[in-house]
Protein backbone atom coordinates (compact mmCIF):
# COMPACT_ATOMS: atom_id res chain seq x y z
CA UNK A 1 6.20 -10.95 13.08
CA UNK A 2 4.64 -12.11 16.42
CA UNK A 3 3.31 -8.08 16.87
CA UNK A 4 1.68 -8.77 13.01
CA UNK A 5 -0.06 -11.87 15.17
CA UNK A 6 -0.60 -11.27 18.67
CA UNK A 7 -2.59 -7.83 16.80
CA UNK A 8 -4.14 -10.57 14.70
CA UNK A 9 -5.63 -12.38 17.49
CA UNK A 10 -6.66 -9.35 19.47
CA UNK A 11 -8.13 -7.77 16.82
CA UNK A 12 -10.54 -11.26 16.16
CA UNK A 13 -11.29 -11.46 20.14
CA UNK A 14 -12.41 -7.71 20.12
CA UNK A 15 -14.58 -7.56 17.07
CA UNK A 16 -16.21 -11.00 17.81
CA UNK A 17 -17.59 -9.10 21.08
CA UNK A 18 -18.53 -6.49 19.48
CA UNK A 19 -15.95 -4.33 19.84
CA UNK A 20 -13.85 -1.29 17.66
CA UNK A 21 -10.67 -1.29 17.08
CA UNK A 22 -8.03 1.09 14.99
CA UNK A 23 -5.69 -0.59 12.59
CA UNK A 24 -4.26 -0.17 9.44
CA UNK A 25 -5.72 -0.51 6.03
CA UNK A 26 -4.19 -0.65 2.98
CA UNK A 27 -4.67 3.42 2.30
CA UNK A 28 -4.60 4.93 5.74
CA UNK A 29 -5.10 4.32 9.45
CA UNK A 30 -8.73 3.68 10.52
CA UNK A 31 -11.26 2.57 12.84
CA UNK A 32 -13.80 -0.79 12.43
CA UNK A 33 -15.97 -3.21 13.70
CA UNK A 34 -17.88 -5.89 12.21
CA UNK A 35 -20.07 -4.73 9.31
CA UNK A 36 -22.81 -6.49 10.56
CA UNK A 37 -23.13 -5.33 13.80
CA UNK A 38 -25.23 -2.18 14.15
CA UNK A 39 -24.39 -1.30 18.03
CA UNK A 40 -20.79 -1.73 17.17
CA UNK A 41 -21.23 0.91 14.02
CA UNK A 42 -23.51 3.04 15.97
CA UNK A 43 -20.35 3.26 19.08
CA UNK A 44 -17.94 4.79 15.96
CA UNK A 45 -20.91 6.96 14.89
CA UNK A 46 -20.79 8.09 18.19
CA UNK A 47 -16.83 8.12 18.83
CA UNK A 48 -16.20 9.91 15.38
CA UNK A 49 -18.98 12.30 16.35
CA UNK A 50 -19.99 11.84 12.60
CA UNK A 51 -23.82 12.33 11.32
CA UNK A 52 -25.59 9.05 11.77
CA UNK A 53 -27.01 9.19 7.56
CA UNK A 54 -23.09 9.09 6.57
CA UNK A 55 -22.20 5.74 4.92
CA UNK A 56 -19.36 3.80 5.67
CA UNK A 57 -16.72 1.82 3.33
CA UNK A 58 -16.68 -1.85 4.01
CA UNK A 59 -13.43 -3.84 3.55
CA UNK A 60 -13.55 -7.47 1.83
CA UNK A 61 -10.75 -9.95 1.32
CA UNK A 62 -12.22 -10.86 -1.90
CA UNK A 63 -14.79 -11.44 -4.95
CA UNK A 64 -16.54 -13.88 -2.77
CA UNK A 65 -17.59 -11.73 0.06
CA UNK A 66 -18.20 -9.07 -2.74
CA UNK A 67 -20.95 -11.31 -4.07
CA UNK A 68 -21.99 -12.48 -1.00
CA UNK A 69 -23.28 -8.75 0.33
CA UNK A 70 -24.63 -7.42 -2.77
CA UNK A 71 -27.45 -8.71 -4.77
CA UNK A 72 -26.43 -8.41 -8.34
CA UNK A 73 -22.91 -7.85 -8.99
CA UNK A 74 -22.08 -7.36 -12.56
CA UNK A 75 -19.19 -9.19 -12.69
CA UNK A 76 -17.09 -7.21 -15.30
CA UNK A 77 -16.09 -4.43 -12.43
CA UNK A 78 -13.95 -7.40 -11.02
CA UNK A 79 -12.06 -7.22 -14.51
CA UNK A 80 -11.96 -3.55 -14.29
CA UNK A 81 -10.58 -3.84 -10.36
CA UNK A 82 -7.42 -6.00 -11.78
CA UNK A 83 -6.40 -3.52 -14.17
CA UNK A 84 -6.33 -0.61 -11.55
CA UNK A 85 -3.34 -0.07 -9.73
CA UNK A 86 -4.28 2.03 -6.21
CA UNK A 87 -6.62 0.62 -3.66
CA UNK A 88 -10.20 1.60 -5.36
CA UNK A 89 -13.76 1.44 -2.89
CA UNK A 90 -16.68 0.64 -5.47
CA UNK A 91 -20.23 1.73 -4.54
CA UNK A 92 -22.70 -1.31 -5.17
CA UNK A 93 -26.51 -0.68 -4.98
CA UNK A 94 -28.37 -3.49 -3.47
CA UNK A 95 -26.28 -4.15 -0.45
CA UNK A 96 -27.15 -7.00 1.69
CA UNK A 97 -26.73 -8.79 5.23
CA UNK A 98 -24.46 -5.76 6.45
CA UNK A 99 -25.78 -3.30 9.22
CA UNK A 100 -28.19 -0.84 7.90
CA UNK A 101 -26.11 1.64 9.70
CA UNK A 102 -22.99 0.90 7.26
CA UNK A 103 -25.63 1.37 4.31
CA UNK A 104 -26.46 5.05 2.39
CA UNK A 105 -30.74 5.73 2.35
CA UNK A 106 -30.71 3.95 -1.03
CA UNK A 107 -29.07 0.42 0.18
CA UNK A 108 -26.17 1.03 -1.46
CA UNK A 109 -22.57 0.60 -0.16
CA UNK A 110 -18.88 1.66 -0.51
CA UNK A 111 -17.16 -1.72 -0.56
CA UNK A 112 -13.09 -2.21 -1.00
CA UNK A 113 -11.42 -5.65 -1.74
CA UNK A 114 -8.50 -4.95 0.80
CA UNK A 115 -4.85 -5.72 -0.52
CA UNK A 116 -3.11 -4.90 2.66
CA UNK A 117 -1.73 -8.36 4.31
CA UNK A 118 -2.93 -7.50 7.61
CA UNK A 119 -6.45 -6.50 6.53
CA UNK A 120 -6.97 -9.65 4.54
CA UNK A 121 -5.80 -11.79 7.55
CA UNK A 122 -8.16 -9.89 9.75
CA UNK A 123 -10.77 -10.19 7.71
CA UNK A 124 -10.17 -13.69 6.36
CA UNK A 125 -10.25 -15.22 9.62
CA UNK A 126 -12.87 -13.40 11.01
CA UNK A 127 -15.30 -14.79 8.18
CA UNK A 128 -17.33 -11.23 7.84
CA UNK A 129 -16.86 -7.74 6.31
CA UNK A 130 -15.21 -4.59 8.57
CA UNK A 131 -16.20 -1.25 8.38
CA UNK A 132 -12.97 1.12 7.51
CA UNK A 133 -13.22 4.54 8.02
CA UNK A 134 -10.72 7.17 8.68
CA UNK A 135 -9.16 6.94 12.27
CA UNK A 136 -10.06 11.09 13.09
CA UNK A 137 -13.16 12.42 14.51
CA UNK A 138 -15.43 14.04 12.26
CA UNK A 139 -14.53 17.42 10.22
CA UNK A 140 -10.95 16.76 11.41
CA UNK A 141 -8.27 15.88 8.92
CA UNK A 142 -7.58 12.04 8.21
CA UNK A 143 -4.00 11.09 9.67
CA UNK A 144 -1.84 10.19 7.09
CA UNK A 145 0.36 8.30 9.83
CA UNK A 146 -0.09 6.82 13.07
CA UNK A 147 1.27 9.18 15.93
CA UNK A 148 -1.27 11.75 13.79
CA UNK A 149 -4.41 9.63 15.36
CA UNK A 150 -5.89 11.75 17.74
CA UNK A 151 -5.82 10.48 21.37
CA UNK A 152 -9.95 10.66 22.18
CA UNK A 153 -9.82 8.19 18.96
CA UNK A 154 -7.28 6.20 21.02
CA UNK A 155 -9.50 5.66 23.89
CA UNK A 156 -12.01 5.33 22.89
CA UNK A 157 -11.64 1.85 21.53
CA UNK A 158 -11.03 -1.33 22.47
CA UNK A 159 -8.04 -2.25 20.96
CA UNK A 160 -4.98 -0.62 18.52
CA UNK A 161 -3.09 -2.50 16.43
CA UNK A 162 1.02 -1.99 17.44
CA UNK A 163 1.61 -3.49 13.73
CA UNK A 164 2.96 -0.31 11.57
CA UNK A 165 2.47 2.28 14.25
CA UNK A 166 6.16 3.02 13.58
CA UNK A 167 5.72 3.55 9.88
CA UNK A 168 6.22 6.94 8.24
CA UNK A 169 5.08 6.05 4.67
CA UNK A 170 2.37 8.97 4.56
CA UNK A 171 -0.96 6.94 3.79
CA UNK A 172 -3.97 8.78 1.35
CA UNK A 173 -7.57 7.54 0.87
CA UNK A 174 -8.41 5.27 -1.81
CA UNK A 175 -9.95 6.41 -5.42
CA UNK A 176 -14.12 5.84 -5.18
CA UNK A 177 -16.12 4.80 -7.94
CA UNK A 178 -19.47 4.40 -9.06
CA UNK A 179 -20.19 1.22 -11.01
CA UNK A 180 -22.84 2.65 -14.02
CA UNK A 181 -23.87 -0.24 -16.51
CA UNK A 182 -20.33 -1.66 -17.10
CA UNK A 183 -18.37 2.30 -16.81
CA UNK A 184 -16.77 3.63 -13.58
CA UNK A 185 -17.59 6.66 -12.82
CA UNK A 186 -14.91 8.52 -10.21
CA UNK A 187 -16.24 10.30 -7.41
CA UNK A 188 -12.92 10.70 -5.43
């Protein structure tokens, strides 16, 4: 448990400067950085080698910092989150107080209530939304495990969590929805 956190507390001292880190997520390995911070998205734009209008998904710990990034939430896709069983992103329209760099042209954004223990930790005690997206560089396959992260990912942040690097349990993204008037619509 001390790995789970001295990784907690590096994690916290890197993305308070500004920093990117790769860790794990509750669906597969990825990279972030504060959600707020453009220069910090714009350096994994840059490391992933991914187009600059590409949105990013946007891990919460809860409801609360659900509500507190989009304008109007309706309220009954929290009801619809608690019957689902594998980690789900929902697009929101009307993002706000995130980087416009994490945000599609129309404002909206792919936003995941996090289940993972470490992730809600992180993001707890960092007191702001992190951007998730898969630890590869762009038009490469997603690793489903760690030693599958390719090593220009590897340095080319600032920190990697050691938590679960060890773990074969072959990770897959998480289900995406569309939130239409009270109906999910799947889009992955």
């Amino acid at each position: 448990m001390q790995t789970f956190a001295n990784d907690i507390e590096a994690c916290l001292q890197v993305l308070h400067a500004g920093g990117i880190i790769v860790y794990p997520t509750d669906t597969i390995w990825g990279i972030g950085c504060d959600a707020t911070n453009a220069v910090a998205v714009e350096r994994i734009i840059e490391l992933k080698q991914r187009p600059a209008n590409k949105s990013f998904v946007v891990l919460v710990s809860g409801e609360r910092e659900v509500m507190q990034h989009i304008a109007a939430v309706d309220l009954a896709v929290f009801d619809y989150l608690e019957t689902i069983q594998s980690p789900t992103t929902v697009i929101y329209d009307n993002a706000i107080g995130l980087a416009e760099n994490v945000l599609t042209v129309n404002g909206s954004v792919a936003m995941r209530i996090c289940s993972d223990e470490f992730c809600k930790i992180l993001i707890k005690r960092f007191r702001k939304p992190i951007v998730s997206t898969s630890a590869n560089i762009s038009n490469y396959a997603a690793p489903k495990i760690f030693s599958e992260i390719d090593t220009r990912i590897i340095e080319g942040v600032d920190y990697v969590v050691k938590y679960r690097q060890d773990e074969t349990i072959v990770g897959s993204p998480s289900t995406i929805i569309k939130w239409n008037n009270g109906t999910p619509e799947k889009l992955r």
